[in-house]
N, C-alpha and C. Protein backbone atom coordinates (compact mmCIF):
# COMPACT_ATOMS: atom_id res chain seq x y z
N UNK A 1 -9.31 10.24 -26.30
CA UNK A 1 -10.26 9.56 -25.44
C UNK A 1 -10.84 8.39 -26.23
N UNK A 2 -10.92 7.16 -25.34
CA UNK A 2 -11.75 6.05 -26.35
C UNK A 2 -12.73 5.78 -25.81
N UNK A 3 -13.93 5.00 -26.68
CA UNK A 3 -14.99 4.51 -26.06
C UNK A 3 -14.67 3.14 -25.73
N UNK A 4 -15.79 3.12 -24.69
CA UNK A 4 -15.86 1.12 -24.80
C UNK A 4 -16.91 0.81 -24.35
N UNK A 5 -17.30 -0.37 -24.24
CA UNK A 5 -18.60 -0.93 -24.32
C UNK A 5 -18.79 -2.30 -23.26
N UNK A 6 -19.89 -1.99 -22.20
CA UNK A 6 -19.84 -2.81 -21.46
C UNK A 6 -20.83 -4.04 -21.95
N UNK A 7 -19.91 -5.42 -21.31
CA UNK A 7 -20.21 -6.59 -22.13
C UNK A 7 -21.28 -7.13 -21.21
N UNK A 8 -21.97 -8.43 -21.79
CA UNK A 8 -22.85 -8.83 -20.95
C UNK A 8 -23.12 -9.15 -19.91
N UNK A 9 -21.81 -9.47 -19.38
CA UNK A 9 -21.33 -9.67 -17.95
C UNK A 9 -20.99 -8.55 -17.40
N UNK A 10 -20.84 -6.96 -17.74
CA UNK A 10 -20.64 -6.13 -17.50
C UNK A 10 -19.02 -5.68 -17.12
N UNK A 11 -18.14 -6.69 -18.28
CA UNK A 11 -16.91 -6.10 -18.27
C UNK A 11 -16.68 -4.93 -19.61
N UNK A 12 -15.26 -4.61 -19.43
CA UNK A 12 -14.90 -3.64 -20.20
C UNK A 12 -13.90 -4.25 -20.06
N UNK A 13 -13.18 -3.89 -21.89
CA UNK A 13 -11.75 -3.72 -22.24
C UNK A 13 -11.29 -2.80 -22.31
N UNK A 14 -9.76 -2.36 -21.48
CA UNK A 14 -9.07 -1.39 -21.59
C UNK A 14 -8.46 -1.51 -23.09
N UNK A 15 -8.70 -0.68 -23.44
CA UNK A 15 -7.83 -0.17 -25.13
C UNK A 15 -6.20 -0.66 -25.12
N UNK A 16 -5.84 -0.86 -25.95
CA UNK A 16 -4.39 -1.59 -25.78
C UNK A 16 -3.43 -0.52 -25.78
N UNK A 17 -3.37 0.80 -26.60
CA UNK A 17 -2.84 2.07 -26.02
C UNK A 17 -2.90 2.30 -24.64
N UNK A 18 -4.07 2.66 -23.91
CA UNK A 18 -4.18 2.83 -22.77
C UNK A 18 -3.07 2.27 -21.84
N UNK A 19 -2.92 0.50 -21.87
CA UNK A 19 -2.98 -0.22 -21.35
C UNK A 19 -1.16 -0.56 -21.47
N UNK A 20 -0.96 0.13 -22.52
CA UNK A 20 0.59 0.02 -23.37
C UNK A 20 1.26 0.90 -22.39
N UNK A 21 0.46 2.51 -22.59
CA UNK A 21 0.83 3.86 -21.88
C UNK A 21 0.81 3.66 -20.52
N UNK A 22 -0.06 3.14 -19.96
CA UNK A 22 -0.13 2.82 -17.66
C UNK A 22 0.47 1.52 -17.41
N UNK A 23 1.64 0.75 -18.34
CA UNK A 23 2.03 -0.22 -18.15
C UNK A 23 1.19 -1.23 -17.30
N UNK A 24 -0.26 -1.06 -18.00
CA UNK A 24 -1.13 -1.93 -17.23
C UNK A 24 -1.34 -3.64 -17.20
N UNK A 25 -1.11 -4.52 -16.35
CA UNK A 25 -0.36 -6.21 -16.46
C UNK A 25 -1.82 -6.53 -16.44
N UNK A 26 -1.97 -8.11 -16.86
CA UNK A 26 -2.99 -8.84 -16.27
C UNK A 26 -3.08 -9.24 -15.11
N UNK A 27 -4.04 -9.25 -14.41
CA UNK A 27 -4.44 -9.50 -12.83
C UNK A 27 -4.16 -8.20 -12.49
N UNK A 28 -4.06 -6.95 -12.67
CA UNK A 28 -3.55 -6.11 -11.84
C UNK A 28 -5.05 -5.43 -11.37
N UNK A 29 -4.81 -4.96 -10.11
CA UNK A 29 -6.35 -4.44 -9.49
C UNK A 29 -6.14 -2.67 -9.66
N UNK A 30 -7.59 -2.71 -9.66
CA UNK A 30 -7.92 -0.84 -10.05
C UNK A 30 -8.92 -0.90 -8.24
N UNK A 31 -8.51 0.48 -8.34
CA UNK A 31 -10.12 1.18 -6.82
C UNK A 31 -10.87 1.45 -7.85
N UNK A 32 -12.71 1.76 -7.85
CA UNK A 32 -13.23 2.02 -8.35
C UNK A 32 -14.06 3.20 -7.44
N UNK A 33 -13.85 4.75 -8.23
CA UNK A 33 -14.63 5.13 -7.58
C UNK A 33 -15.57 6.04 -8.25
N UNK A 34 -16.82 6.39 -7.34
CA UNK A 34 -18.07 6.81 -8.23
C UNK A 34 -18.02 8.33 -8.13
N UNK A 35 -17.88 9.51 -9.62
CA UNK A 35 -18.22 10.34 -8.83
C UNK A 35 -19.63 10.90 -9.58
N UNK A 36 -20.86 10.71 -8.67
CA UNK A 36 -21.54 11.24 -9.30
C UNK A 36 -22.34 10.22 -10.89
N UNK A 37 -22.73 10.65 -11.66
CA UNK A 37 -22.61 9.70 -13.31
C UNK A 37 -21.25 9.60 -13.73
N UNK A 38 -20.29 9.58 -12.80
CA UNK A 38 -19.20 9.22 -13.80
C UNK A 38 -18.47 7.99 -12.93
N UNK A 39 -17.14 7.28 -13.62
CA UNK A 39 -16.58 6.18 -12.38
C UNK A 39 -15.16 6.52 -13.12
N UNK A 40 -14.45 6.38 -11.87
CA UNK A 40 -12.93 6.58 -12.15
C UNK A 40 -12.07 5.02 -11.70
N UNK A 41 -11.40 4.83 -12.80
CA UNK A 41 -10.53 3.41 -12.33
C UNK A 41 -9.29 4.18 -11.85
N UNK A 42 -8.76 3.78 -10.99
CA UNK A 42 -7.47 4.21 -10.33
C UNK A 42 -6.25 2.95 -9.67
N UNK A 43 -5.61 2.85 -10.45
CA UNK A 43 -4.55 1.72 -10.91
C UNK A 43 -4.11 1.18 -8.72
N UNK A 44 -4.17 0.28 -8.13
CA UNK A 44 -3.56 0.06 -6.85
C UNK A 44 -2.12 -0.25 -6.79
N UNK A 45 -1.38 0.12 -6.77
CA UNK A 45 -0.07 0.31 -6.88
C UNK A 45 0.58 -0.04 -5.20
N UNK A 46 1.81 -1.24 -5.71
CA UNK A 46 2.36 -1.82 -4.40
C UNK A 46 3.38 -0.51 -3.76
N UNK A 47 3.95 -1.22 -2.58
CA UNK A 47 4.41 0.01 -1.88
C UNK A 47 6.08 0.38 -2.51
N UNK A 48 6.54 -0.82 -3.03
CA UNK A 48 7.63 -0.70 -3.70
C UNK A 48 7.49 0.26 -4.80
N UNK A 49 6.64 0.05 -5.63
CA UNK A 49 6.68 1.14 -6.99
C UNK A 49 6.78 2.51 -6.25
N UNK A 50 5.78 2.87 -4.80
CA UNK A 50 5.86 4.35 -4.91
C UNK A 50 7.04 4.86 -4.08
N UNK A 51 7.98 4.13 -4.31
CA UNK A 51 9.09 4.59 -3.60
C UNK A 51 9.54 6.12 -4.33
N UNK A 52 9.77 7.17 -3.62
CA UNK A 52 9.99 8.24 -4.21
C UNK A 52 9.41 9.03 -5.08
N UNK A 53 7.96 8.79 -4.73
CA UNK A 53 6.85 9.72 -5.70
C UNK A 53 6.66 10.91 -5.06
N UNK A 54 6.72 11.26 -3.61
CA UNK A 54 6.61 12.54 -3.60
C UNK A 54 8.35 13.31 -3.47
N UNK A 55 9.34 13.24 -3.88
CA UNK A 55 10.55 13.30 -4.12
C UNK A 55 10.13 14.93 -4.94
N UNK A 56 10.96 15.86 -3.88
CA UNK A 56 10.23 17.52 -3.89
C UNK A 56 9.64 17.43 -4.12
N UNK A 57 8.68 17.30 -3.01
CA UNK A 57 7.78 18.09 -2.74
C UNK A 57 7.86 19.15 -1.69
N UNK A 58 6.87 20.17 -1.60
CA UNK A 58 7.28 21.26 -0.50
C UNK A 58 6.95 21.06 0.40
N UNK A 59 7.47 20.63 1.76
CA UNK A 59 6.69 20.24 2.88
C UNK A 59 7.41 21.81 4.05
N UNK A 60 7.27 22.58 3.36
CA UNK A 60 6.80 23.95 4.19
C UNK A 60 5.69 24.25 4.87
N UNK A 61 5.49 24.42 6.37
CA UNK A 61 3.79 24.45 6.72
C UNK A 61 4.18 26.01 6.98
N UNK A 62 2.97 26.84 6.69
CA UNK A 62 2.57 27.77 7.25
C UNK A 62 1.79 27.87 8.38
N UNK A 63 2.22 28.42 9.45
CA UNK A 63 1.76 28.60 11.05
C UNK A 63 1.12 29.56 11.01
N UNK A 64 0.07 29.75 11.64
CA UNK A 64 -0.39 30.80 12.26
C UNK A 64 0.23 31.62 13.42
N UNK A 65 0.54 33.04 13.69
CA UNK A 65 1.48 33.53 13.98
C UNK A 65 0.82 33.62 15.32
N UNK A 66 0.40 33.47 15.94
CA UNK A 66 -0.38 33.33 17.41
C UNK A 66 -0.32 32.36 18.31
N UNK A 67 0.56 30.98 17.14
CA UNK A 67 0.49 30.14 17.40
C UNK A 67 1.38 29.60 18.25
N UNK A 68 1.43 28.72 19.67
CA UNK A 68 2.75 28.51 20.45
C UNK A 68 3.44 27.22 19.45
């Protein structure tokens, strides 16, 4: 885990590991969300990259047996 330190303008630098490891580019946009005292960056990813991310998965539903 690293620290970082928000600047006067209230940016932050992502660590260059980090940034090495989430193949993270310049200009690229994050969601920001709050939970609570904490904030989560979560990378926005185009529709091309998620081609085949849920690739097995189980899409078995369980019914209720009453059910028509």
């Amino acid at each position: 885990m690293a620290t970082v330190t928000v600047s006067p303008r209230f940016q932050v630098v992502i660590p260059k590991q980090t940034r090495d490891k989430m193949e993270i580019k310049v200009g690229q946009q994050f969601q920001l969300i709050q939970y609570g005292d904490s904030i989560e960056f979560i990378p926005v990813r185009k529709i091309k990259e998620m081609k085949g991310f849920l690739k097995g998965i189980d899409t078995g539903v369980q019914r209720e047996s009453n059910r028509i």
